[in-house]
C-alpha atoms as a PDB file:
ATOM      1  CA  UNK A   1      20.017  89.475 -36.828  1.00  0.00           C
ATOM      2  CA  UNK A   2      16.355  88.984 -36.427  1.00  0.00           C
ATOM      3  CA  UNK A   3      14.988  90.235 -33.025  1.00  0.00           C
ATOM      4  CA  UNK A   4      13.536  87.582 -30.078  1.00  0.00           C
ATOM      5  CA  UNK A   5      10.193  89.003 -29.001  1.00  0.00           C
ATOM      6  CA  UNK A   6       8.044  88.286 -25.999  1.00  0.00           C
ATOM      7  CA  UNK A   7       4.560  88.510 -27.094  1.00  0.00           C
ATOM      8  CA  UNK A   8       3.516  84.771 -24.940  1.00  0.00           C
ATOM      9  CA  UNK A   9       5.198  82.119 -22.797  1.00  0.00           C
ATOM     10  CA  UNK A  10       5.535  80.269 -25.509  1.00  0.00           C
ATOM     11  CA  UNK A  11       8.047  82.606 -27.751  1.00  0.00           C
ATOM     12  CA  UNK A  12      11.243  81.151 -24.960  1.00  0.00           C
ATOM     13  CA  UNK A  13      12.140  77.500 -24.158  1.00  0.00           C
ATOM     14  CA  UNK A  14      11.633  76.379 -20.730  1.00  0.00           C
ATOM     15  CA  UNK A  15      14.933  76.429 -20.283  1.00  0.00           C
ATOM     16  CA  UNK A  16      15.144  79.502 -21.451  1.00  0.00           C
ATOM     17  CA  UNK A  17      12.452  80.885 -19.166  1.00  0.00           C
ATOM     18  CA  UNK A  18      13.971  79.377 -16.195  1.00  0.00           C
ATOM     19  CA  UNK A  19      17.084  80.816 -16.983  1.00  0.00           C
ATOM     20  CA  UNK A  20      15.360  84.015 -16.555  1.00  0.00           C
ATOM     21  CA  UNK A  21      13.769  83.309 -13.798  1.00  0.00           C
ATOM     22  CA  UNK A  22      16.936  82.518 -11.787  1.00  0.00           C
ATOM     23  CA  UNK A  23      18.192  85.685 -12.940  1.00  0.00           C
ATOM     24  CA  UNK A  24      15.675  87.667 -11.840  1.00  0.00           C
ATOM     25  CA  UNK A  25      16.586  85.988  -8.463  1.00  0.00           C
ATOM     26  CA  UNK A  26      19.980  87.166  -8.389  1.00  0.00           C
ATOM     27  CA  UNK A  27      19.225  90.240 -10.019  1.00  0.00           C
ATOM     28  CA  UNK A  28      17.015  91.082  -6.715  1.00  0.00           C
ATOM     29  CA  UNK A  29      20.118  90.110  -4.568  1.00  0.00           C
ATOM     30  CA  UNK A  30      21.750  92.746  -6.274  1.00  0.00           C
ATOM     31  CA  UNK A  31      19.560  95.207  -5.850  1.00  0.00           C
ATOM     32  CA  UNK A  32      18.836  95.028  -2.280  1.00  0.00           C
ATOM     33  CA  UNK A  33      22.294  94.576  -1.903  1.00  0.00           C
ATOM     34  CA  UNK A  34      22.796  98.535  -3.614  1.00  0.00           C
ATOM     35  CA  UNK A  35      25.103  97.382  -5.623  1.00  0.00           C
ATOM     36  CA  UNK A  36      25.483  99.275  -9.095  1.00  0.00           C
ATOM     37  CA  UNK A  37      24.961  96.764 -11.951  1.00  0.00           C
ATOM     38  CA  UNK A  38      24.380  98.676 -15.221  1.00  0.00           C
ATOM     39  CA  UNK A  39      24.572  95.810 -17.967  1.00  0.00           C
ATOM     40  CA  UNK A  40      22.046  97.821 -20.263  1.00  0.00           C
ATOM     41  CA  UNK A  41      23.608 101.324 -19.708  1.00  0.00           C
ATOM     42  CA  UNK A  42      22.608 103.930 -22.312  1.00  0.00           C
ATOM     43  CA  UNK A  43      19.927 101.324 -23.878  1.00  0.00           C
ATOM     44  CA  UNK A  44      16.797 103.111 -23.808  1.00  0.00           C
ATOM     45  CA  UNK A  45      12.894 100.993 -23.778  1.00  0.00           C
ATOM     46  CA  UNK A  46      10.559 102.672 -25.347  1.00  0.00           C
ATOM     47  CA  UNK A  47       6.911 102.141 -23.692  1.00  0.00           C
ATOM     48  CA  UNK A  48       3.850 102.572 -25.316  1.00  0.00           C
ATOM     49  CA  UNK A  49       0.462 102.201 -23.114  1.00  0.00           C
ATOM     50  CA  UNK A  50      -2.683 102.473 -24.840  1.00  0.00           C
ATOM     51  CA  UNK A  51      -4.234 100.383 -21.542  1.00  0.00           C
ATOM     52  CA  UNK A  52      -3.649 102.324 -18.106  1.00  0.00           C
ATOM     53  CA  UNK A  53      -0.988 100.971 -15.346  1.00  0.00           C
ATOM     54  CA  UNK A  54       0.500 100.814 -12.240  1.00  0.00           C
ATOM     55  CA  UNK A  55       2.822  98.168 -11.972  1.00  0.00           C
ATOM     56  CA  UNK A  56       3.893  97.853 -15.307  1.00  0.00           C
ATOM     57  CA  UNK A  57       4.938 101.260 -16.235  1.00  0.00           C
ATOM     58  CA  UNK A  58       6.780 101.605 -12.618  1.00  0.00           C
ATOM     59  CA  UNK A  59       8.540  98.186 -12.636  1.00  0.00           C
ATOM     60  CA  UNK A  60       9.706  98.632 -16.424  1.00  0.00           C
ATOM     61  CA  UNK A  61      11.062 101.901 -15.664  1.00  0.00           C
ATOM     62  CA  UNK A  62      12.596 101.462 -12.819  1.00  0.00           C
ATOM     63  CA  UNK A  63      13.622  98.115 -14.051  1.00  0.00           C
ATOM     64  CA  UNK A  64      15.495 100.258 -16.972  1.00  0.00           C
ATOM     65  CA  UNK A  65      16.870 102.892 -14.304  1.00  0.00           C
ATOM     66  CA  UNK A  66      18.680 100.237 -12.292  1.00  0.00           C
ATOM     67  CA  UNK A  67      20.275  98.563 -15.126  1.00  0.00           C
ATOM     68  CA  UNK A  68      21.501 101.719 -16.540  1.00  0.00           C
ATOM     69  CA  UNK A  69      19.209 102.549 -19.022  1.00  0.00           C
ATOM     70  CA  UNK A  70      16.257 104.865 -20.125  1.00  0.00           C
ATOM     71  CA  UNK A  71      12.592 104.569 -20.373  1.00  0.00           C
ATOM     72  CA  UNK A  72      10.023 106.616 -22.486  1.00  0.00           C
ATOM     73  CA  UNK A  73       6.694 106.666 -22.062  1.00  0.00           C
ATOM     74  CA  UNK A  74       4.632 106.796 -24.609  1.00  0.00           C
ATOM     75  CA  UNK A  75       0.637 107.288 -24.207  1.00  0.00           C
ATOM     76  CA  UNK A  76      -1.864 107.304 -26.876  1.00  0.00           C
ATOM     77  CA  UNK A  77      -1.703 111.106 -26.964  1.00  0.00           C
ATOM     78  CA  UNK A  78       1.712 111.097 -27.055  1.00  0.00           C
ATOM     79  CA  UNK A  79       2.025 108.703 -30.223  1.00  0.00           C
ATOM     80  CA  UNK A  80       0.651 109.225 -33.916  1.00  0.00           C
ATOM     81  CA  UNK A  81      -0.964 105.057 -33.488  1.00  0.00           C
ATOM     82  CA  UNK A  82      -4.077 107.019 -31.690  1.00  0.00           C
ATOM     83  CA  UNK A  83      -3.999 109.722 -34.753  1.00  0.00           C
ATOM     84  CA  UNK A  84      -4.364 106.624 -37.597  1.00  0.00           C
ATOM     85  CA  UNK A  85      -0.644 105.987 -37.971  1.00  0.00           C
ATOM     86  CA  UNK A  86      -0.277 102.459 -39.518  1.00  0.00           C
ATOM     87  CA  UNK A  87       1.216 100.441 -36.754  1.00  0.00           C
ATOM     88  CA  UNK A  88       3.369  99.026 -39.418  1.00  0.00           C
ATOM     89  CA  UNK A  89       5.127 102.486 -39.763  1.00  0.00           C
ATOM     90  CA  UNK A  90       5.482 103.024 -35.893  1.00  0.00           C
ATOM     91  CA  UNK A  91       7.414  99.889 -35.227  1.00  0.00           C
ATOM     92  CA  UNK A  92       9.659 101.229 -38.614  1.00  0.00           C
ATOM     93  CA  UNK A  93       9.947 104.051 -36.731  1.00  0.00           C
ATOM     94  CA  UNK A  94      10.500 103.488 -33.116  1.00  0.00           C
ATOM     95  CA  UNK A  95      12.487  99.958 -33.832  1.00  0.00           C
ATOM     96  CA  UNK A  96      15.689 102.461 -35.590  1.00  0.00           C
ATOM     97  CA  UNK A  97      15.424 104.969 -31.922  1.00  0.00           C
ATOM     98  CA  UNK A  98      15.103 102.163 -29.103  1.00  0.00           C
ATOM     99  CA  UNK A  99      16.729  99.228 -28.133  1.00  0.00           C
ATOM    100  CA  UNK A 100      13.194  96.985 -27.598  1.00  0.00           C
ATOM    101  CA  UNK A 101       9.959  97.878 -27.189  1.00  0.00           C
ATOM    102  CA  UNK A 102       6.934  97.453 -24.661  1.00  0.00           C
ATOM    103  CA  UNK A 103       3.692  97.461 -25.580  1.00  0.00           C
ATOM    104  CA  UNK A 104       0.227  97.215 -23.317  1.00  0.00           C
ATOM    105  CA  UNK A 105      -2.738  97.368 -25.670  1.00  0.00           C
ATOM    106  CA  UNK A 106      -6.180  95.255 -26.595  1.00  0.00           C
ATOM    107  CA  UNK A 107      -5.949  93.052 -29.728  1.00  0.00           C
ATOM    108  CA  UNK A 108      -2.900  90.764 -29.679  1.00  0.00           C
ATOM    109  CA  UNK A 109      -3.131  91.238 -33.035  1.00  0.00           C
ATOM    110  CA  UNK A 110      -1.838  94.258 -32.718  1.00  0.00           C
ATOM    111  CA  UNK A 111       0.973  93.383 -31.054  1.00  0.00           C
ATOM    112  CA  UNK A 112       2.003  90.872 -33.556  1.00  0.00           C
ATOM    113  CA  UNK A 113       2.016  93.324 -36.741  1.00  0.00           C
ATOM    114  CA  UNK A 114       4.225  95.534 -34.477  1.00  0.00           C
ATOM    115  CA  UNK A 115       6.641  92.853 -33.697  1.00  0.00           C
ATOM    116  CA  UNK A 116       6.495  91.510 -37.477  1.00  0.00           C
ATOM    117  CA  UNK A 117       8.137  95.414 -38.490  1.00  0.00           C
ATOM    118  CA  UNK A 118      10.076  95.874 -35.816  1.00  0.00           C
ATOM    119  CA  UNK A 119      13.909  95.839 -36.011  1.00  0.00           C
ATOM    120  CA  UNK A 120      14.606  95.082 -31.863  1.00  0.00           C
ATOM    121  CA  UNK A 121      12.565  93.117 -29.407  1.00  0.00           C
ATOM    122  CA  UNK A 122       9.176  94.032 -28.533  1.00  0.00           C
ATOM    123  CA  UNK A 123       8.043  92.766 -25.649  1.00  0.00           C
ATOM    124  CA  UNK A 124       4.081  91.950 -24.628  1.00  0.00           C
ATOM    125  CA  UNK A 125       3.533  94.229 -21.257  1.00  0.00           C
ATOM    126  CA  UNK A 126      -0.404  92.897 -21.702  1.00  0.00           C
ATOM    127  CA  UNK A 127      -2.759  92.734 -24.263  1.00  0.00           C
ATOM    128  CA  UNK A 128      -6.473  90.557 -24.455  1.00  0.00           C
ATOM    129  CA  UNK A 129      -5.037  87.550 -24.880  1.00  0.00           C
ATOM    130  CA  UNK A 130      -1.773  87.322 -22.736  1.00  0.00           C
ATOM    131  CA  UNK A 131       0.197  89.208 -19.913  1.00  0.00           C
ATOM    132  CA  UNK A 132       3.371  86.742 -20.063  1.00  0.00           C
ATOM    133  CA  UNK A 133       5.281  88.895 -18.259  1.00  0.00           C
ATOM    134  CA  UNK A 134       3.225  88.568 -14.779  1.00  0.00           C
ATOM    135  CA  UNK A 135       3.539  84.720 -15.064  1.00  0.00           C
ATOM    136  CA  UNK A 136       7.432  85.932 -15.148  1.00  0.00           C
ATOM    137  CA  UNK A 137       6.681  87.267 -11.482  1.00  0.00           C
ATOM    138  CA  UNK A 138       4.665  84.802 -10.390  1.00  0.00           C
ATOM    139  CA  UNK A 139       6.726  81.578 -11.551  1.00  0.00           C
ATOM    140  CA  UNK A 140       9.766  83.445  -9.710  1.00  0.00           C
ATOM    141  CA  UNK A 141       7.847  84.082  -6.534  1.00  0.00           C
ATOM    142  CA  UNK A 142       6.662  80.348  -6.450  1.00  0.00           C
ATOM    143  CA  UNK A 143      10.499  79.324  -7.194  1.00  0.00           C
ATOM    144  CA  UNK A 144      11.741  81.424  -4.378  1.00  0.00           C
ATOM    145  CA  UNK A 145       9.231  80.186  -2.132  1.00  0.00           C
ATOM    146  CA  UNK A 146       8.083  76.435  -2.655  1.00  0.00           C
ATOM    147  CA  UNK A 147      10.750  75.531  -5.022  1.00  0.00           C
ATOM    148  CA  UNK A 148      10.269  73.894  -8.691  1.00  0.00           C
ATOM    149  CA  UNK A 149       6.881  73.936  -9.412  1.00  0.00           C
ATOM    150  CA  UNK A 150       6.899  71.399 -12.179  1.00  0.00           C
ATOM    151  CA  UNK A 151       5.185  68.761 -10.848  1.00  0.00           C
ATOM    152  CA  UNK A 152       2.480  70.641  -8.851  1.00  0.00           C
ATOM    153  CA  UNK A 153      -0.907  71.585  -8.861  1.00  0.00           C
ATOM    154  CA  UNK A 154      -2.371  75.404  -9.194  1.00  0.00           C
ATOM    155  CA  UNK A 155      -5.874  76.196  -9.491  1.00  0.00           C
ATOM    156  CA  UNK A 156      -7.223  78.725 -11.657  1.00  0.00           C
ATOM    157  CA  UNK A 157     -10.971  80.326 -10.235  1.00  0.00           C
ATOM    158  CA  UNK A 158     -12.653  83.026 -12.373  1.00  0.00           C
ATOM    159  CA  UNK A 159     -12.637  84.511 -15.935  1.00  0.00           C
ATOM    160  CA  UNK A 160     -11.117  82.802 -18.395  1.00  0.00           C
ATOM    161  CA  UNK A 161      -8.967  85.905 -19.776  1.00  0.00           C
ATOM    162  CA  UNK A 162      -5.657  87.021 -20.476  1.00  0.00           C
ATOM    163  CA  UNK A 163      -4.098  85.895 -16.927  1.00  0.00           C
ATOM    164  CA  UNK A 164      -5.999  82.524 -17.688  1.00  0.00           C
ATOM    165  CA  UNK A 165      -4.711  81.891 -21.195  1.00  0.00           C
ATOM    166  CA  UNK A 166      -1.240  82.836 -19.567  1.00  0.00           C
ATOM    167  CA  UNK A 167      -1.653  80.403 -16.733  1.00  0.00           C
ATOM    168  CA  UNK A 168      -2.268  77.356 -19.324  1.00  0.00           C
ATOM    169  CA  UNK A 169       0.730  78.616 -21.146  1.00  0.00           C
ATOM    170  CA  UNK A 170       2.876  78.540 -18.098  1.00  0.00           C
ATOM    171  CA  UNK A 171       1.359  74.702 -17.317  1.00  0.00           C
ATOM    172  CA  UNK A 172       2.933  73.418 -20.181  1.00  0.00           C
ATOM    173  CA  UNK A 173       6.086  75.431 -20.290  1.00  0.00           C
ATOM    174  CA  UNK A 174       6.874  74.268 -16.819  1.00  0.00           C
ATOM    175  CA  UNK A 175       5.195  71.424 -16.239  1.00  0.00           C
ATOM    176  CA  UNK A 176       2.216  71.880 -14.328  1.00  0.00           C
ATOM    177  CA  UNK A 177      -1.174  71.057 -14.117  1.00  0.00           C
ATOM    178  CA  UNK A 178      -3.757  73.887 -13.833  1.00  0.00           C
ATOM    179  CA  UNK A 179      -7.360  73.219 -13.395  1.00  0.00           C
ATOM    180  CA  UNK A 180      -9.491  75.792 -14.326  1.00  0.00           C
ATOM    181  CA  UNK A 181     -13.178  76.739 -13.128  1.00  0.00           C
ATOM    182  CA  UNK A 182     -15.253  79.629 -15.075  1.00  0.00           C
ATOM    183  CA  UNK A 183     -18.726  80.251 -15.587  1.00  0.00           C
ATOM    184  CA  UNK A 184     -20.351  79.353 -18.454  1.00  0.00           C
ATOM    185  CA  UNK A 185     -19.764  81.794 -21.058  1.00  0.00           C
ATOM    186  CA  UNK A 186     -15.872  82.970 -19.549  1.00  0.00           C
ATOM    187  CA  UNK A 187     -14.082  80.005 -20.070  1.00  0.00           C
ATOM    188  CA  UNK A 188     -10.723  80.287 -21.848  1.00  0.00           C
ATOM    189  CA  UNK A 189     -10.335  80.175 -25.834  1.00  0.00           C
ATOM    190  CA  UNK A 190     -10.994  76.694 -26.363  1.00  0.00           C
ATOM    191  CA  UNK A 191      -7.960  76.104 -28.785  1.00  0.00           C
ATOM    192  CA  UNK A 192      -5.745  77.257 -26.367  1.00  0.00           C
ATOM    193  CA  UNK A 193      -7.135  74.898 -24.078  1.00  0.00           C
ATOM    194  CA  UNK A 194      -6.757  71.853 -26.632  1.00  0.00           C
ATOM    195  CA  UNK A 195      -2.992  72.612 -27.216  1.00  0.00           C
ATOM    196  CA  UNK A 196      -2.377  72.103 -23.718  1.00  0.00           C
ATOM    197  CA  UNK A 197      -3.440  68.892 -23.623  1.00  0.00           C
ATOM    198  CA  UNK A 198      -3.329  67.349 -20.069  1.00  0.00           C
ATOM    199  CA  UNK A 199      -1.634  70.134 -18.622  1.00  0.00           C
ATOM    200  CA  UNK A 200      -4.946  72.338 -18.112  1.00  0.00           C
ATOM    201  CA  UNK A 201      -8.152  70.671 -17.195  1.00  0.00           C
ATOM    202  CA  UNK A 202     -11.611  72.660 -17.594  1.00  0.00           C
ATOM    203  CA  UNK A 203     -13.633  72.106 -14.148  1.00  0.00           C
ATOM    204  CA  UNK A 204     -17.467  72.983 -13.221  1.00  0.00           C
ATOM    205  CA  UNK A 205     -16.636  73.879  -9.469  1.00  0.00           C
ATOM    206  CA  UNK A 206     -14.438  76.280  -7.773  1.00  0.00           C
ATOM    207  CA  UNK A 207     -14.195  73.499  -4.636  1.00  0.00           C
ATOM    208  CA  UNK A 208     -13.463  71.070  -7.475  1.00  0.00           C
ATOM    209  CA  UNK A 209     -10.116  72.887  -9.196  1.00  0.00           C
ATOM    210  CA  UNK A 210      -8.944  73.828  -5.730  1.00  0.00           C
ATOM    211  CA  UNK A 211      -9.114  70.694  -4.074  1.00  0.00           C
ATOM    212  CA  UNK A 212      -5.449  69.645  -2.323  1.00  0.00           C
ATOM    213  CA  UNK A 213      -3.923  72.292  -4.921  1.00  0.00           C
ATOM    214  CA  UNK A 214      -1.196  73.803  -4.507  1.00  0.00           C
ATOM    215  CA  UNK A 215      -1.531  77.222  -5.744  1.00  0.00           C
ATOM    216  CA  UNK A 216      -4.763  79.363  -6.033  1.00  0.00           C
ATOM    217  CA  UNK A 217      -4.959  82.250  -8.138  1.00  0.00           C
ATOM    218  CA  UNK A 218      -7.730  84.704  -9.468  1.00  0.00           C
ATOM    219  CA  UNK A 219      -8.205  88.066 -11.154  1.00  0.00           C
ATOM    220  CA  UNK A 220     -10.803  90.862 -11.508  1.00  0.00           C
ATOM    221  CA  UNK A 221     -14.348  89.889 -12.530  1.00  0.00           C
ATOM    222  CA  UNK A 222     -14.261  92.725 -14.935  1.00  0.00           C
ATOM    223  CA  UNK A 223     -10.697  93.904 -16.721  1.00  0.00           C
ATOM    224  CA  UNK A 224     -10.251  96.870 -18.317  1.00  0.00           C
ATOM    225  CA  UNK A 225     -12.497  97.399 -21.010  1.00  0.00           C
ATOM    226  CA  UNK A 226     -15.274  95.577 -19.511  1.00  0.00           C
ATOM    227  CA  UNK A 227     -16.701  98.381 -16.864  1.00  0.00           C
ATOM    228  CA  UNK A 228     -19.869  98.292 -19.059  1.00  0.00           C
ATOM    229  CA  UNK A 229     -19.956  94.231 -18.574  1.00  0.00           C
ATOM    230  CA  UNK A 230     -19.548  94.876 -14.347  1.00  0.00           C
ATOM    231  CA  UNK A 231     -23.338  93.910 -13.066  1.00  0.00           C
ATOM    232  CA  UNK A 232     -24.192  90.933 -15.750  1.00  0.00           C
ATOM    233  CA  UNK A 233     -20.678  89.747 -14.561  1.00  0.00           C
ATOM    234  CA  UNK A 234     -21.160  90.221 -10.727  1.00  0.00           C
ATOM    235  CA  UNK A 235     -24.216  88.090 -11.171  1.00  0.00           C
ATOM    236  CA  UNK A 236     -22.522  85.489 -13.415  1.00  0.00           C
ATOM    237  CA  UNK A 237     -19.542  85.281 -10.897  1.00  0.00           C
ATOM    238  CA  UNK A 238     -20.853  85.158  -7.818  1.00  0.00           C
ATOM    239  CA  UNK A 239     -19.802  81.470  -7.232  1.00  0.00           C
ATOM    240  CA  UNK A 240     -16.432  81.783  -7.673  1.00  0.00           C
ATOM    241  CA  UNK A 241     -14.907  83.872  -5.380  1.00  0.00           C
ATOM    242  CA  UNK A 242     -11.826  82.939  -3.902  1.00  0.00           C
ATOM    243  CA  UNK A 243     -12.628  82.949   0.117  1.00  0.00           C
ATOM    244  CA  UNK A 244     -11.837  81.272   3.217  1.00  0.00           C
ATOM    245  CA  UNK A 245     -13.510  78.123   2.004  1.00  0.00           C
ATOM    246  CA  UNK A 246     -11.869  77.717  -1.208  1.00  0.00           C
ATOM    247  CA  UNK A 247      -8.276  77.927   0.384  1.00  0.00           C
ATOM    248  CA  UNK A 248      -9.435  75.514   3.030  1.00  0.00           C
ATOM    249  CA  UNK A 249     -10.276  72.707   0.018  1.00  0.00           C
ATOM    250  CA  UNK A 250      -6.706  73.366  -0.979  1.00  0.00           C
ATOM    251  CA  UNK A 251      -3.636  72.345   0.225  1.00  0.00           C
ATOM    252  CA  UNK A 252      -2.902  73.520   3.730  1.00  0.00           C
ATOM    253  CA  UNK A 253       0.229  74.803   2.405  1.00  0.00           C
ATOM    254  CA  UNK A 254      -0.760  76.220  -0.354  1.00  0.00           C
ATOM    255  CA  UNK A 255       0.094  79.445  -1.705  1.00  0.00           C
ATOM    256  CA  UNK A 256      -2.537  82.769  -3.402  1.00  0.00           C
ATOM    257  CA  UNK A 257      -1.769  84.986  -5.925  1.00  0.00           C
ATOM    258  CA  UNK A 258      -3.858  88.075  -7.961  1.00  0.00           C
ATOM    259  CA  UNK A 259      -2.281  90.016 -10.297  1.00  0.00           C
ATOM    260  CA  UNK A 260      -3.795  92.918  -8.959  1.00  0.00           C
ATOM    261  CA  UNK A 261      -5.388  95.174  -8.687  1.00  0.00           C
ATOM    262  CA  UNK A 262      -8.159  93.110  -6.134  1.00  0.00           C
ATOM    263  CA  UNK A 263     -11.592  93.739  -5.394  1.00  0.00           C
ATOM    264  CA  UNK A 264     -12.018  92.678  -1.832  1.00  0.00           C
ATOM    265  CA  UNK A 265     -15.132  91.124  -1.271  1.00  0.00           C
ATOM    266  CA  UNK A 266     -15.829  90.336  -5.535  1.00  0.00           C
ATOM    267  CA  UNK A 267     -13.074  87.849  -6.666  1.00  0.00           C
ATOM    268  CA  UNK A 268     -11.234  87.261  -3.284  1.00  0.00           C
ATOM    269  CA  UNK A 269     -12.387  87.880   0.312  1.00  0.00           C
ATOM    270  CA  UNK A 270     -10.167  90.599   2.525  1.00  0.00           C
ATOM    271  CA  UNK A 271      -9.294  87.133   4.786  1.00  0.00           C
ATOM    272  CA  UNK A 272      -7.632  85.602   1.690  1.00  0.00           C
ATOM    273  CA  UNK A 273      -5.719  88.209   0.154  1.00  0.00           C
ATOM    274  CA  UNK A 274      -4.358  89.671   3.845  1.00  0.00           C
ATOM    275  CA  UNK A 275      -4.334  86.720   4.988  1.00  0.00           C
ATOM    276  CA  UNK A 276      -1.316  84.830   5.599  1.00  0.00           C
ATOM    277  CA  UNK A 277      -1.308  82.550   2.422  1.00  0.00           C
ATOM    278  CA  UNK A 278      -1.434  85.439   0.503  1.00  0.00           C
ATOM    279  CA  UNK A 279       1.740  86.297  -1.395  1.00  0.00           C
ATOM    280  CA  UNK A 280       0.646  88.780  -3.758  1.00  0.00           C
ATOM    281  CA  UNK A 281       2.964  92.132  -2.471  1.00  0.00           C
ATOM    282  CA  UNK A 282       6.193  89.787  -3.307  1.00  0.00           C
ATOM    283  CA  UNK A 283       4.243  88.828  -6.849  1.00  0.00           C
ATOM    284  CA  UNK A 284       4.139  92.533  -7.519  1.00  0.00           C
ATOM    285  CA  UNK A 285       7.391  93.588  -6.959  1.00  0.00           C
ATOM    286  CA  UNK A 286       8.877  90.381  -8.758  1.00  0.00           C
ATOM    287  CA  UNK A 287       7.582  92.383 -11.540  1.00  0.00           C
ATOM    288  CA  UNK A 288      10.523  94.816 -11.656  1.00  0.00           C
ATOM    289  CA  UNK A 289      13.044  91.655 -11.026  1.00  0.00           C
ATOM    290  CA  UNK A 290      11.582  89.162 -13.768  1.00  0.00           C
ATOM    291  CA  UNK A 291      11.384  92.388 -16.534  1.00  0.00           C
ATOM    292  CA  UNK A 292      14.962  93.324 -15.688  1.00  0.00           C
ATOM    293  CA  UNK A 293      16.076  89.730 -16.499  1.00  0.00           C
ATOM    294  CA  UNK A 294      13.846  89.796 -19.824  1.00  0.00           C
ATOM    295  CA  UNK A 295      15.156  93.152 -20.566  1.00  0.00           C
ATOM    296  CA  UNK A 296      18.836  91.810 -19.880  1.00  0.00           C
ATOM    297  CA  UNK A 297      18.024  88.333 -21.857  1.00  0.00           C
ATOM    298  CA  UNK A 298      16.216  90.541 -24.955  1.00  0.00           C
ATOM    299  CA  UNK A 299      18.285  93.348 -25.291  1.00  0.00           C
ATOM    300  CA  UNK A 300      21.790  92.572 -23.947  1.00  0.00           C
ATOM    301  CA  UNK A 301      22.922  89.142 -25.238  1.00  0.00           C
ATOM    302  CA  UNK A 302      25.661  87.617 -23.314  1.00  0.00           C
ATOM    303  CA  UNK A 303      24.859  88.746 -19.937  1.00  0.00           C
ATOM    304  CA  UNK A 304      22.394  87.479 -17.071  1.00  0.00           C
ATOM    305  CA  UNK A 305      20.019  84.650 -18.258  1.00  0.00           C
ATOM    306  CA  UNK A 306      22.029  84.514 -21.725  1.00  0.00           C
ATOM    307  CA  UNK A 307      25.391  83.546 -20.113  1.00  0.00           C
END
């Protein structure tokens, strides 16, 4: 049977990806609870990280623990991909000893030969162009909070990157509009953008995309990879931090996320991301509940999301 990957938003249904989502709600339930649920015992992930991480390697492997399962970690030094392996003959490899695979890297090319050799799920844990699986975390955090989302507004204020691109994917899978502002320069990829359609509107002003919205959100200036980019993108950022002012021009209920990690005082003031709109600690641990529903959905047909 050929293998469901997660390499965007866009590889599941809406359906699909809200089916996930409410299991990742019940599948926290559980686990606060302390109740033993092991529907992937003895599967084993296998992770490779060519990009550094905190949240993703902790809440995919204790994500794997919980249900059961095993994680391996695989670094660059640890792998023959960062000796000139063909990645073509890793996934071979890998896909006949795991039961899906994770993969954090640069080019989502990359990703995408992987997937097209490999024999069980691989699943997209970030790469340049997408990190689907925080929009995973932050759809269920919104859900558990505000309710459906479809409907809504969210603002997006800062580069357009991966997180971005993710964002406009999430608009159209579950109905949203996002409206974006960027400098010149760090907008998002502009076909991306078209696809959307309606769902994600290209703004000049911060003020402008926030105004009445209902959810902010923003990420680094500079992501990994870009250290050498910091000071030319200090300078072409400095409008569009997310602060005090911005979260006033939005709704008064309205919600702020960040991916993390945050700069305070570069992309979002201390008074926004302590403050009490701020809901990015329960973002960051829906991390470990949203993967254990993909994990369950990818790996273990018939249980949790799949029922």
């Amino acid at each position: 049977m050929t293998p469901r990957h997660f390499l965007s938003l866009l590889d599941l249904s809406p359906d699909e990806l809200r089916g996930i989502i409410t299991r990742a709600s019940e599948l926290k339930t559980i686990q606060r609870s302390g109740t033993l649920h092991e529907t992937l015992k003895n599967r084993i992930l296998a992770m490779i990280f060519e990009k550094s991480s905190t949240r993703t390697r902790m809440s995919f492997e204790a994500g794997m623990a919980q249900l059961g399962g095993q994680a391996i970690y695989l670094s660059p030094r640890d792998t023959q991909i960062g000796r000139g392996e063909p990645i073509e003959d890793t996934a071979r490899v890998l896909s006949r000893m795991a039961d899906a695979i994770m993969i954090r890297t640069f080019e989502h090319s990359k990703i995408e030969r992987f997937a097209a050799y490999s024999k069980v799920p691989v699943i997209n844990a970030l790469t340049d162009m997408y990190h689907p699986c925080q929009l995973l975390a932050d759809m269920q955090t919104w859900i558990e909070l505000r309710g459906d989302i479809s409907g809504k507004t969210a603002a997006w204020i800062g580069d357009g990157n991966n997180m971005c691109h993710s964002y406009i994917n999430a608009a159209r899978q579950f109905g949203f509009t996002l409206r974006i502002a960027a400098p010149p320069g760090y907008t998002p990829d502009a076909q991306l953008l078209a696809d959307a359609g309606q769902c994600a509107i290209l703004l000049d002003s911060p003020a402008a995309a926030a105004d009445d919205a209902d959810l902010v959100v923003t990420d680094v200036w500079a992501s990994m990879g870009q250290e050498e980019e910091q000071a030319r993108r200090v300078r072409a950022f400095a409008d569009f931090q997310v602060n005090s002012a911005i979260m006033s021009a939005a709704h008064p209920d309205a919600l702020f996320m960040h991916c993390l990690p945050a700069h305070r005082g570069e992309e979002v003031s201390a008074a926004v991301i302590d403050g009490p709109q701020s809901v990015v600690w329960d973002e960051a641990e829906n991390r470990l509940h949203a993967q254990k529903a993909l994990l369950e959905f990818l790996i273990n047909p018939g249980t949790g999301a799949n029922r």
